[in-house]
Protein backbone atom coordinates (compact mmCIF):
# COMPACT_ATOMS: atom_id res chain seq x y z
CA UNK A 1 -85.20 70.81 26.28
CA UNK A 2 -81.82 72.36 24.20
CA UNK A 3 -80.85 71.33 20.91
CA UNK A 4 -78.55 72.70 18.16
CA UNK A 5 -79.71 72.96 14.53
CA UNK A 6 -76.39 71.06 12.99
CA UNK A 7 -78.38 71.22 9.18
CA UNK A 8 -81.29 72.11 6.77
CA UNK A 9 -83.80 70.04 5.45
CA UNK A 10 -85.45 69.83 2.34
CA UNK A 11 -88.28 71.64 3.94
CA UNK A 12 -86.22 74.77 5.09
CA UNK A 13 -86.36 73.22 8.83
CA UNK A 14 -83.16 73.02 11.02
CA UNK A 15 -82.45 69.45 12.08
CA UNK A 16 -80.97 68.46 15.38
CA UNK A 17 -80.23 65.52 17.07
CA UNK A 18 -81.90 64.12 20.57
CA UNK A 19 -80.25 60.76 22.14
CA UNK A 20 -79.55 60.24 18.15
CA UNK A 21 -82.81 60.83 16.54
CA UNK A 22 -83.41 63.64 14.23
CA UNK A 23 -85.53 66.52 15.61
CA UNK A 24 -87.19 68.84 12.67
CA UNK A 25 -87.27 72.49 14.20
CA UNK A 26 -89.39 74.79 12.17
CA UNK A 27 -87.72 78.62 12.22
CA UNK A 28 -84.45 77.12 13.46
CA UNK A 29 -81.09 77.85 11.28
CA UNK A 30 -78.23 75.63 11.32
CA UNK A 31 -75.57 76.01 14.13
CA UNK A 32 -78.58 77.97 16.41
CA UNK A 33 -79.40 76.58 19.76
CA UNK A 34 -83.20 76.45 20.87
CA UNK A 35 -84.91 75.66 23.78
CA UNK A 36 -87.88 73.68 22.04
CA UNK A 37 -90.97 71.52 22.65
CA UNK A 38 -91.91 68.17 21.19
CA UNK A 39 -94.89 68.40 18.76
CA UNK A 40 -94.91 65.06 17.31
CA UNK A 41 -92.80 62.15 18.16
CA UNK A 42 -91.88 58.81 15.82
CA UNK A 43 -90.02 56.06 16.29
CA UNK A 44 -87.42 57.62 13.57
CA UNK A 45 -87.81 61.24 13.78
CA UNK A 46 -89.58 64.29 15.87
CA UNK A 47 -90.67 67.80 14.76
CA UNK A 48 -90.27 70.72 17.37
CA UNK A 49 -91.06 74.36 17.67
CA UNK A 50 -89.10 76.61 19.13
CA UNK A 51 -89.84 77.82 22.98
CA UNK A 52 -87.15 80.73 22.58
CA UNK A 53 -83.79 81.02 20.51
CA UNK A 54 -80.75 80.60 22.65
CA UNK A 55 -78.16 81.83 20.16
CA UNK A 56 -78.24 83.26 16.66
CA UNK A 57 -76.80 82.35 13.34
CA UNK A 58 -74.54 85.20 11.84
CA UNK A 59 -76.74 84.27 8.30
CA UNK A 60 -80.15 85.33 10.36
CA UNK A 61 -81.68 88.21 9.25
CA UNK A 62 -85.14 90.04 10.31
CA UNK A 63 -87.68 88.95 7.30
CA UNK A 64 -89.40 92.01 5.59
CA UNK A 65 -92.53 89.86 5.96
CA UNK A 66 -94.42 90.01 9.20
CA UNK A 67 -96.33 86.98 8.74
CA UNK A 68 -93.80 85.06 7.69
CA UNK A 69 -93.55 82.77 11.03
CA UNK A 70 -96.99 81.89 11.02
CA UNK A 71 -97.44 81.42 6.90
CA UNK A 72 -94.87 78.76 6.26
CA UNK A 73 -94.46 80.14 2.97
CA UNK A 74 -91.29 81.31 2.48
CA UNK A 75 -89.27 79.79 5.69
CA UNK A 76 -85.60 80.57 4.28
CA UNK A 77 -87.09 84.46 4.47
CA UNK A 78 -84.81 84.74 7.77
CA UNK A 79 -81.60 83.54 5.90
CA UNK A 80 -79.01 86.12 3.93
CA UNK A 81 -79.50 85.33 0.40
CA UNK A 82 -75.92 84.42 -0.23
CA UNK A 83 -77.09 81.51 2.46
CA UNK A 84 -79.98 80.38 0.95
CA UNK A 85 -78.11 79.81 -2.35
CA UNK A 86 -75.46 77.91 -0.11
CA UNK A 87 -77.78 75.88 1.45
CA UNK A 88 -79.76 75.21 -1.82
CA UNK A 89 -76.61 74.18 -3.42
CA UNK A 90 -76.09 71.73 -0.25
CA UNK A 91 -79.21 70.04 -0.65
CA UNK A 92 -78.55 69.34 -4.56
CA UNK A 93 -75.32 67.62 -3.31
CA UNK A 94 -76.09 65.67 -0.61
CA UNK A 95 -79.46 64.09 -2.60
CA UNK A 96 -77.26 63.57 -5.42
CA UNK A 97 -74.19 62.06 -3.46
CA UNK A 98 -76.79 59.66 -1.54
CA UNK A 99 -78.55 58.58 -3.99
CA UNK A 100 -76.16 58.59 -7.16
CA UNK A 101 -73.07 58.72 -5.89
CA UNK A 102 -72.16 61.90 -7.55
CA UNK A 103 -68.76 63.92 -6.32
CA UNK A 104 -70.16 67.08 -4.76
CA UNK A 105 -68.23 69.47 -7.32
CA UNK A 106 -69.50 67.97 -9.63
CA UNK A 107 -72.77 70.60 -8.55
CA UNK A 108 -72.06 73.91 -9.82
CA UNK A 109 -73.12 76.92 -7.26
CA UNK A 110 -76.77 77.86 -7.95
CA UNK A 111 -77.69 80.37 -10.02
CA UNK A 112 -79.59 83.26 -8.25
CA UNK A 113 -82.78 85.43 -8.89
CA UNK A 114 -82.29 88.50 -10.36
CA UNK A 115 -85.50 89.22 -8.19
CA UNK A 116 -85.76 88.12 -4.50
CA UNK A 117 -89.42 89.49 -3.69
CA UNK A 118 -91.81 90.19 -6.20
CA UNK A 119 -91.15 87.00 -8.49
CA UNK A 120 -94.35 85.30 -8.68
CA UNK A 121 -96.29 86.16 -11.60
CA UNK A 122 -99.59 84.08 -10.02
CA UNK A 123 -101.52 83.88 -7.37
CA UNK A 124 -103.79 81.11 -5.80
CA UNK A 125 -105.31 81.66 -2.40
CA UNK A 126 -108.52 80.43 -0.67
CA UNK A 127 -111.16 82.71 0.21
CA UNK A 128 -113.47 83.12 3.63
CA UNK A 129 -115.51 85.68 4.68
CA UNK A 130 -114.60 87.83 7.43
CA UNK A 131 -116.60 90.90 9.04
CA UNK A 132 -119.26 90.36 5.66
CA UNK A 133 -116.28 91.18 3.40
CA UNK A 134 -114.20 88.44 1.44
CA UNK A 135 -110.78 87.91 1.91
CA UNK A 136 -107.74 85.48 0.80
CA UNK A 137 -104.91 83.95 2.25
CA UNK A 138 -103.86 80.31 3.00
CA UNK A 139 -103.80 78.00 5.88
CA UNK A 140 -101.41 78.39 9.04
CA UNK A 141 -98.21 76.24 8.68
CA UNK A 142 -99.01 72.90 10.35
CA UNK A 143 -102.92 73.57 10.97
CA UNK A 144 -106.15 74.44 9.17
CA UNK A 145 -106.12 77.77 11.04
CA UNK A 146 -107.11 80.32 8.09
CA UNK A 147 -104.52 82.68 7.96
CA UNK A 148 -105.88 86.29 5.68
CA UNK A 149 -102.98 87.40 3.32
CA UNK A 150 -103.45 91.26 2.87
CA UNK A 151 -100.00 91.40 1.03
CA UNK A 152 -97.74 88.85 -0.29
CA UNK A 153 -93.97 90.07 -0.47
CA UNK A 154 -93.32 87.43 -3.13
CA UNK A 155 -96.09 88.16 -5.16
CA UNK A 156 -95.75 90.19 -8.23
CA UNK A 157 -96.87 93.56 -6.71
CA UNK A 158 -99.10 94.09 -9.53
CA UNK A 159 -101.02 90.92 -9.67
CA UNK A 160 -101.20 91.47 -5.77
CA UNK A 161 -103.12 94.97 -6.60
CA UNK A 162 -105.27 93.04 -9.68
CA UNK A 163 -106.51 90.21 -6.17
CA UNK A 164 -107.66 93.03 -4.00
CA UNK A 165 -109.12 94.67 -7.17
CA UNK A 166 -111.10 91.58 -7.78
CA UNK A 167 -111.92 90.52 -4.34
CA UNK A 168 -113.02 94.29 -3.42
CA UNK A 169 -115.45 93.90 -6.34
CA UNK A 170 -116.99 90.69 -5.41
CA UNK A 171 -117.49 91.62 -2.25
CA UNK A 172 -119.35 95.36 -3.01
CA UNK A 173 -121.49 92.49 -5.34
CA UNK A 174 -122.73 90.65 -2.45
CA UNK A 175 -120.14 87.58 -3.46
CA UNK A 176 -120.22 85.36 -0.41
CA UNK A 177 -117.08 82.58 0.28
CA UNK A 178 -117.85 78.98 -0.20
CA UNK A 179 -120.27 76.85 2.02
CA UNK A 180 -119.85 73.21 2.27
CA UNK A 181 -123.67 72.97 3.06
CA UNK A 182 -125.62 74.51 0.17
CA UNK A 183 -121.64 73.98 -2.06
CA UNK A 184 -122.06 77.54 -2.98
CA UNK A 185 -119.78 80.52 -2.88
CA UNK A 186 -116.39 81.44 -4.19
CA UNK A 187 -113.47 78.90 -3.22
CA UNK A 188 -110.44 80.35 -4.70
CA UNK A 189 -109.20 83.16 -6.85
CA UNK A 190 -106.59 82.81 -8.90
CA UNK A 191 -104.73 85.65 -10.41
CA UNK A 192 -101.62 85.68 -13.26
CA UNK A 193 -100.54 88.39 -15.15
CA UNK A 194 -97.56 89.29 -17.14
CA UNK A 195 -96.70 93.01 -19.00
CA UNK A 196 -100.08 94.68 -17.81
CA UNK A 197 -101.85 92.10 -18.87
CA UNK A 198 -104.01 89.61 -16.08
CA UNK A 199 -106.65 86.68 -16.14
CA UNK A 200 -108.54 85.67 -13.68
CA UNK A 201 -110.03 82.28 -12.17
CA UNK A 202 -113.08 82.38 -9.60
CA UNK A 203 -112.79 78.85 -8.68
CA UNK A 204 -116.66 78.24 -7.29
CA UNK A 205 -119.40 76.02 -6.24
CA UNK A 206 -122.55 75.44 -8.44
CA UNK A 207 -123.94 79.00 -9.03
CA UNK A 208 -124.70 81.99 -11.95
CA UNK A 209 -122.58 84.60 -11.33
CA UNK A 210 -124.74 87.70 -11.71
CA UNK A 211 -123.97 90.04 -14.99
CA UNK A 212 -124.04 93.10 -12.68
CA UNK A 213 -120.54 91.27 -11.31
CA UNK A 214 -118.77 90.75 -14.64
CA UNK A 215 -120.09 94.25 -15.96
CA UNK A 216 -117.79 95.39 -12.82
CA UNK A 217 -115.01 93.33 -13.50
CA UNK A 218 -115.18 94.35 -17.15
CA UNK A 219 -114.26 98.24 -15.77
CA UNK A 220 -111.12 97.00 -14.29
CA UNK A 221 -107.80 97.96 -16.15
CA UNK A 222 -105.57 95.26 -17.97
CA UNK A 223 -108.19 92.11 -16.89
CA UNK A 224 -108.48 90.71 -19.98
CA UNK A 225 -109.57 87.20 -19.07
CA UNK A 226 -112.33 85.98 -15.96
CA UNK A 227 -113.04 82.78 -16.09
CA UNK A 228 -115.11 80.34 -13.90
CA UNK A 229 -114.62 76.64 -12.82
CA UNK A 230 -117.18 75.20 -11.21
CA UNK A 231 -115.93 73.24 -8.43
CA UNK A 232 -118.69 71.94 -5.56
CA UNK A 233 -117.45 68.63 -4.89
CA UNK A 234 -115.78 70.08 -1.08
CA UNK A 235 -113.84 66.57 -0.49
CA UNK A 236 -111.79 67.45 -3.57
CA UNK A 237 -108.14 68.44 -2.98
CA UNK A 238 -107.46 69.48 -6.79
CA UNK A 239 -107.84 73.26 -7.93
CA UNK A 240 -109.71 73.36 -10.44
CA UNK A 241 -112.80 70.62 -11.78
CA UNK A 242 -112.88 70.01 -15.93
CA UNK A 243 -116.08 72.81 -15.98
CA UNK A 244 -115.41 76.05 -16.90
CA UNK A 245 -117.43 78.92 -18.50
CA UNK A 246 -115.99 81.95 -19.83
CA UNK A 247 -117.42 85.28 -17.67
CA UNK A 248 -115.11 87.81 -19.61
CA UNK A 249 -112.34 88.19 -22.96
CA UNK A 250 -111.69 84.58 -24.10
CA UNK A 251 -109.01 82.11 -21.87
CA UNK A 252 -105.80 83.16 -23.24
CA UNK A 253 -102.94 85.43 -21.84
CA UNK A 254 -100.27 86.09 -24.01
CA UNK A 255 -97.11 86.20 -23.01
CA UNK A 256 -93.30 86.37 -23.57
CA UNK A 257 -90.45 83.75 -23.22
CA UNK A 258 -87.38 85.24 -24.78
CA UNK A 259 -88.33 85.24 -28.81
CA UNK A 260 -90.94 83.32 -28.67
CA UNK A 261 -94.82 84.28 -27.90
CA UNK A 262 -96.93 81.78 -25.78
CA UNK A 263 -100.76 81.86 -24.76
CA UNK A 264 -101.70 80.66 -21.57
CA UNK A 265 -104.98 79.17 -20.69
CA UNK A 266 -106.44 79.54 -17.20
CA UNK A 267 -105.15 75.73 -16.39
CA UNK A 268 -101.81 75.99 -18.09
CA UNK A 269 -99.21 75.48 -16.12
CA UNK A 270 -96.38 78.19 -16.27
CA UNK A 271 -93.36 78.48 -14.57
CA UNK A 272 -93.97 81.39 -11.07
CA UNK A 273 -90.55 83.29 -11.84
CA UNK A 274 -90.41 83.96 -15.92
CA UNK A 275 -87.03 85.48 -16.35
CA UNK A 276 -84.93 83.34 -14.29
CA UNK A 277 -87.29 80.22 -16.37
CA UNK A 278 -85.67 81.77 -19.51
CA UNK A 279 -82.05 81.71 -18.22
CA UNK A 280 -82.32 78.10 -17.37
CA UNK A 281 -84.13 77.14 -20.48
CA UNK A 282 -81.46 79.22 -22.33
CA UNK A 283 -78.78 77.63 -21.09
CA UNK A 284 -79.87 73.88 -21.70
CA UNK A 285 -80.51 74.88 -24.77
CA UNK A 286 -76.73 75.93 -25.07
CA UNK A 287 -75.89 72.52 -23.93
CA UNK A 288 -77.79 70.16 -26.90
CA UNK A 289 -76.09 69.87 -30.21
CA UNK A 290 -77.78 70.20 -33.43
CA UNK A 291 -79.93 66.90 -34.34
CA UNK A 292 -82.25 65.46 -36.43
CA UNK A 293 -85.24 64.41 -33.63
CA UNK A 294 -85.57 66.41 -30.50
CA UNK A 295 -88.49 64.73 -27.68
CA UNK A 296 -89.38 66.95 -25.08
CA UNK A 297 -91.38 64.55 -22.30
CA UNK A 298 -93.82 66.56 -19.63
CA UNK A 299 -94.06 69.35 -22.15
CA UNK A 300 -96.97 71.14 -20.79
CA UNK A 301 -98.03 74.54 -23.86
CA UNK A 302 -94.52 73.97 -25.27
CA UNK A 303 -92.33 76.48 -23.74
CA UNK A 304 -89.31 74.37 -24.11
CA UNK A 305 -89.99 72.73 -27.48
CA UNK A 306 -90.37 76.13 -29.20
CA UNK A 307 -87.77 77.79 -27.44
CA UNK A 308 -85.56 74.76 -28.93
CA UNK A 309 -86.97 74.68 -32.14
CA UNK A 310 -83.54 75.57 -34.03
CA UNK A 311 -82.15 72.66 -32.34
CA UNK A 312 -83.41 69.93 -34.35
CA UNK A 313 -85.21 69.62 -37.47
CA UNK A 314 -88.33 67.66 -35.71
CA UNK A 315 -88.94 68.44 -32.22
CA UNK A 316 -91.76 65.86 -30.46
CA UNK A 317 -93.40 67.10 -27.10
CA UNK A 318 -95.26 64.76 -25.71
CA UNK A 319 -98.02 65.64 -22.67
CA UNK A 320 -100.57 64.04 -20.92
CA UNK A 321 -103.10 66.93 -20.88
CA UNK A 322 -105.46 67.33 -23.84
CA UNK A 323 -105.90 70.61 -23.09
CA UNK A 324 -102.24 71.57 -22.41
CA UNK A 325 -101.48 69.92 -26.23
CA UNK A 326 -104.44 71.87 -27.31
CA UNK A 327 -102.38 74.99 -26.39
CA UNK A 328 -98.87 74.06 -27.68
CA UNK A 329 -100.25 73.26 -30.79
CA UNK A 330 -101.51 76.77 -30.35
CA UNK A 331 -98.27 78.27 -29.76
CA UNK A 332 -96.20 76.27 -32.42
CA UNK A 333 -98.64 78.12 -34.95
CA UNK A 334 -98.27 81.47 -33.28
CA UNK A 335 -94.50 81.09 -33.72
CA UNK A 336 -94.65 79.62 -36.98
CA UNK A 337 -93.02 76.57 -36.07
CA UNK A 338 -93.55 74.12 -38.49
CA UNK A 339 -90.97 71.27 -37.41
CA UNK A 340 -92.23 71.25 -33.93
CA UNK A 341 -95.27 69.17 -33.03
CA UNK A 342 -97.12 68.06 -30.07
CA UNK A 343 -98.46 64.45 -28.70
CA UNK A 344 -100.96 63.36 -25.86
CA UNK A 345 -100.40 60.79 -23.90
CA UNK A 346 -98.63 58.91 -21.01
CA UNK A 347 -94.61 59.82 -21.80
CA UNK A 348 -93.48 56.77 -21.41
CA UNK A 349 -96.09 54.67 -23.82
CA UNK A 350 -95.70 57.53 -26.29
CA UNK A 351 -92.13 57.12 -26.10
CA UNK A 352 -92.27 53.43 -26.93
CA UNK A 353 -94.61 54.04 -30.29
CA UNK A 354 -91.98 56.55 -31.35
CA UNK A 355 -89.17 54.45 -31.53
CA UNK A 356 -90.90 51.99 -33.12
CA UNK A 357 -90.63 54.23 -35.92
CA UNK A 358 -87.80 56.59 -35.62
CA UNK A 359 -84.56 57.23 -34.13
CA UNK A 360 -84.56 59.84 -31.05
CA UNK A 361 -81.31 62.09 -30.74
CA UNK A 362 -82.32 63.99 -28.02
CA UNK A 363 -84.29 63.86 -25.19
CA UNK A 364 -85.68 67.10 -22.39
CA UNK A 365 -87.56 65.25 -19.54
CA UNK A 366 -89.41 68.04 -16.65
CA UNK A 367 -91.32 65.04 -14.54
CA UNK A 368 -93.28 66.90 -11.79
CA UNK A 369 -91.75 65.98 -8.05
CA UNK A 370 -92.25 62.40 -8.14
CA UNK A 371 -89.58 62.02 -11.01
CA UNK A 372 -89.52 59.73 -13.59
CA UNK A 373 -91.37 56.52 -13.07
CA UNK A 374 -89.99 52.81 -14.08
CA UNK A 375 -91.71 52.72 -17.46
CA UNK A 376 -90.43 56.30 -18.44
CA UNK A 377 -86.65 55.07 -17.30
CA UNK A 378 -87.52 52.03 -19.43
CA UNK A 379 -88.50 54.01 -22.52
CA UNK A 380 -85.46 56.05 -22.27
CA UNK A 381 -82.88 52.74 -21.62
CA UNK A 382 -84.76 51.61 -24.74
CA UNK A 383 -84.11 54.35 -27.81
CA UNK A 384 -80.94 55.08 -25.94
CA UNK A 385 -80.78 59.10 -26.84
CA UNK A 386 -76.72 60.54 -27.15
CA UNK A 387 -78.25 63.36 -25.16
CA UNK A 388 -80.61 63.98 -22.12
CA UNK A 389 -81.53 67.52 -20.67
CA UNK A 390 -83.12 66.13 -17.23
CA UNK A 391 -84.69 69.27 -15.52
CA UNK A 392 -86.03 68.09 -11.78
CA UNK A 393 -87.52 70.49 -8.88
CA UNK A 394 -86.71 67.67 -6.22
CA UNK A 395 -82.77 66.56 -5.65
CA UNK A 396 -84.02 63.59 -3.83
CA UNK A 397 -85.82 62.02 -7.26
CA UNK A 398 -83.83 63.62 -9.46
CA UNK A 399 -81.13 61.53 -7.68
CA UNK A 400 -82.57 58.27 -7.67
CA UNK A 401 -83.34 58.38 -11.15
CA UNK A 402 -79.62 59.64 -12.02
CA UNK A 403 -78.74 56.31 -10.48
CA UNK A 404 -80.06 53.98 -12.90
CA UNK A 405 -79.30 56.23 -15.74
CA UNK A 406 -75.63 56.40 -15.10
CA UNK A 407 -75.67 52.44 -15.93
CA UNK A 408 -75.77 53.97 -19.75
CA UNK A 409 -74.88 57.64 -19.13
CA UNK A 410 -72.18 59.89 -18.35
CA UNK A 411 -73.36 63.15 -16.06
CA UNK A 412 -71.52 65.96 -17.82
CA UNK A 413 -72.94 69.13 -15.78
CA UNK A 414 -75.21 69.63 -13.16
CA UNK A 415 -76.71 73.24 -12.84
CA UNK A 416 -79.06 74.12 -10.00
CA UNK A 417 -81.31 77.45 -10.20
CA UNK A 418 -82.69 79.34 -7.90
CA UNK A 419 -86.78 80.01 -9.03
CA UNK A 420 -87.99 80.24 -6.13
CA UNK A 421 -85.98 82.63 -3.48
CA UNK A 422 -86.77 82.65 0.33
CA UNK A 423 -88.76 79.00 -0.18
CA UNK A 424 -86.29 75.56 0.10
CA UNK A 425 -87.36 74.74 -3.34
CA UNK A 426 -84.28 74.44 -5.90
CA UNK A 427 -84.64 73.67 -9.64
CA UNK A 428 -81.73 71.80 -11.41
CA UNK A 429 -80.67 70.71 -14.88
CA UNK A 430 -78.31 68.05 -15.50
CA UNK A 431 -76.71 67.55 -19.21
CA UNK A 432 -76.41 63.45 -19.87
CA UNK A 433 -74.55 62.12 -22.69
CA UNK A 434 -74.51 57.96 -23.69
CA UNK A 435 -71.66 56.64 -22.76
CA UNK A 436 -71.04 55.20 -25.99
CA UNK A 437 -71.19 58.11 -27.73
């Protein structure tokens, strides 16, 4: 059957309409017609794939990727860039407008990559073996049809030479890929580097890894850092397990964010695209005034806290993670900053002892995608901060939560960024202020 993409969705799809249900077309830009086939059917919604393209968007473009049909990676890859920061933009406003009520000006135009391909500064594939030799890659949008990745576009073209490095060596080793039988065998490799300088993860059943294998991964230029996690339990969907042993160098990779000096562990999370992180960190910072107590929630190794740490004379980051807090403590003594200090715990019950005991001025919250739950909005209706810096990566949270917080807030700017080009994924920052301030 026809039908006309008339929008985007939040997953880069083009939506249509069939006898008034929306139909989610995979490869399908707005205003393109399609003949397409149904894949699944609801009673709300279907999802199609396109049969063959009837007419073409003047924003298409050919990707640079070959695989990029088939990956589901990076599905805006056929889009100008100009569009994709359009469309990006467009999905900020309509979550915001439908959930909070917010004017769509009120969303400033995105603020693009300085690098479109090349960004990511990590990489985390799955590994199987194919003619005897180990290879990674991911899984086939929509399926669990392994799909080998022999280069990734938005990869960090030096970490991409630092996987096939590693993999090439594990391989000549006699490294086999995981089994689900004997729970044996490399799982994943995970690979992050910044300024020359890479660690490494071999995420992998119950096993020894043999010396001759680190004494070869010891030759290889700039790997400062292999570590393994032991990870057998195959029913597990996380990354990595809590047990780790050090194979090479010890689990830190320095690295910098504007003036300040960070080392990462293995598990630490850090933002894929660094210098378009410090733009938008740099600019909320530009947006705080000067204060006496400064809580960053979600704070992960501190990134924020110590980029802010002129801000306020006692900055508070508070993080679930022992071992994340184990590194921002870390950091605040590699920067020598004595005023900032770090917390473990759930945010929103480590909220509540603070106030108990102090004012809080202002407040950064960075929730992961499910936003900030009803005891975190409770904590922060509570101590009532003049200011909050809310950075979300999902508009559609991000504007649920701006709905109760308006009762007591006044949105004063609304900033998306663009971290992650040719994927649907938008970060934004939004500057609050009390009303009654």
């Amino acid at each position: 059957m026809k039908c006309t993409a008339v929008k985007m969705g939040i997953n880069g799809e083009g939506i249509g309409y069939l006898d008034r249900k929306p139909v989610f077309i995979d490869q399908l830009l707005p205003s393109e017609t399609a003949l397409i086939e149904i894949t699944e059917q609801t009673p709300r919604y279907s999802r199609a794939r396109v049969v063959r393209r009837l007419t073409d968007s003047a924003d298409r473009i050919t990707p640079p990727c070959p695989m990029q049909p088939r990956c589901g990676g990076c599905p805006l890859m056929i889009l100008t860039y100009r569009q994709q920061l359009r469309m990006k933009r467009r999905l900020v406003q309509e979550a915001l407008r439908k959930y909070a009520g917010v004017m769509e000006e009120q969303v400033a135009p995105v603020i693009a990559s300085s690098q479109q391909l090349g960004y990511r500064n990590q990489c985390k594939l799955p590994v199987r073996q194919q003619q005897g030799r180990l290879v990674s890659g991911l899984y086939e949008e929509g399926s669990q049809r392994f799909l080998p990745v022999s280069h990734c576009l938005i990869h960090d073209p030096q970490v991409e030479a630092m996987r096939h490095q590693i993999l090439t060596i594990l391989s000549e080793e006699g490294m086999t890929a995981f089994d689900a039988g004997t729970a044996r065998g490399l799982r994943t490799l995970v690979v992050r580097g910044f300024d020359g300088h890479f660690q490494a993860a071999l995420v992998t059943g119950r096993q020894t890894i043999a010396s001759r294998v680190t004494d070869r991964l010891k030759t290889v230029s700039g790997l400062d850092c292999v570590m393994q996690n032991i990870h057998p339990d195959r029913r597990s969907r996380q990354l990595f397990s809590s047990e780790w042993k050090t194979l090479i160098g010890e689990d830190r990779l320095p690295v910098s964010l504007g003036s300040i000096q960070l080392r990462l562990s293995c598990a630490s999370f850090f933002q894929l695209n660094r210098p378009q992180t410090l733009r938008m960190i740099e600019l909320a910072t530009s947006w705080l005034d000067p204060c006496q107590t400064l809580v960053e929630a979600y704070c992960g190794v501190g990134g924020i806290s110590l980029m802010m740490k002129d801000k306020a004379k006692q900055i508070i980051g508070i993080e679930n993670s022992r071992e994340a807090v184990a590194n921002a403590m870390e950091n605040a003594r590699l920067n020598g900053a004595d005023n900032v200090k770090f917390l473990c715990g759930d945010a929103a019950s480590m909220m509540k002892r603070l106030i108990r005991r102090q004012q809080i001025d202002a407040l950064i919250v960075d929730p992961p995608r499910t936003g900030l739950d009803d005891a975190m909005i409770q904590s922060i209706q509570t101590c009532l901060p003049r200011q909050i810096v809310y950075i979300s990566c999902n508009p559609a949270t991000l504007g649920k939560n701006l709905k109760v917080l308006q009762k007591q807030y006044r949105i004063e700017k609304i900033q998306p960024f663009d971290l992650f080009p040719n994927t649907p994924h938008v970060e934004t920052v939004v500057l609050l202020s009390h009303k009654k301030t």
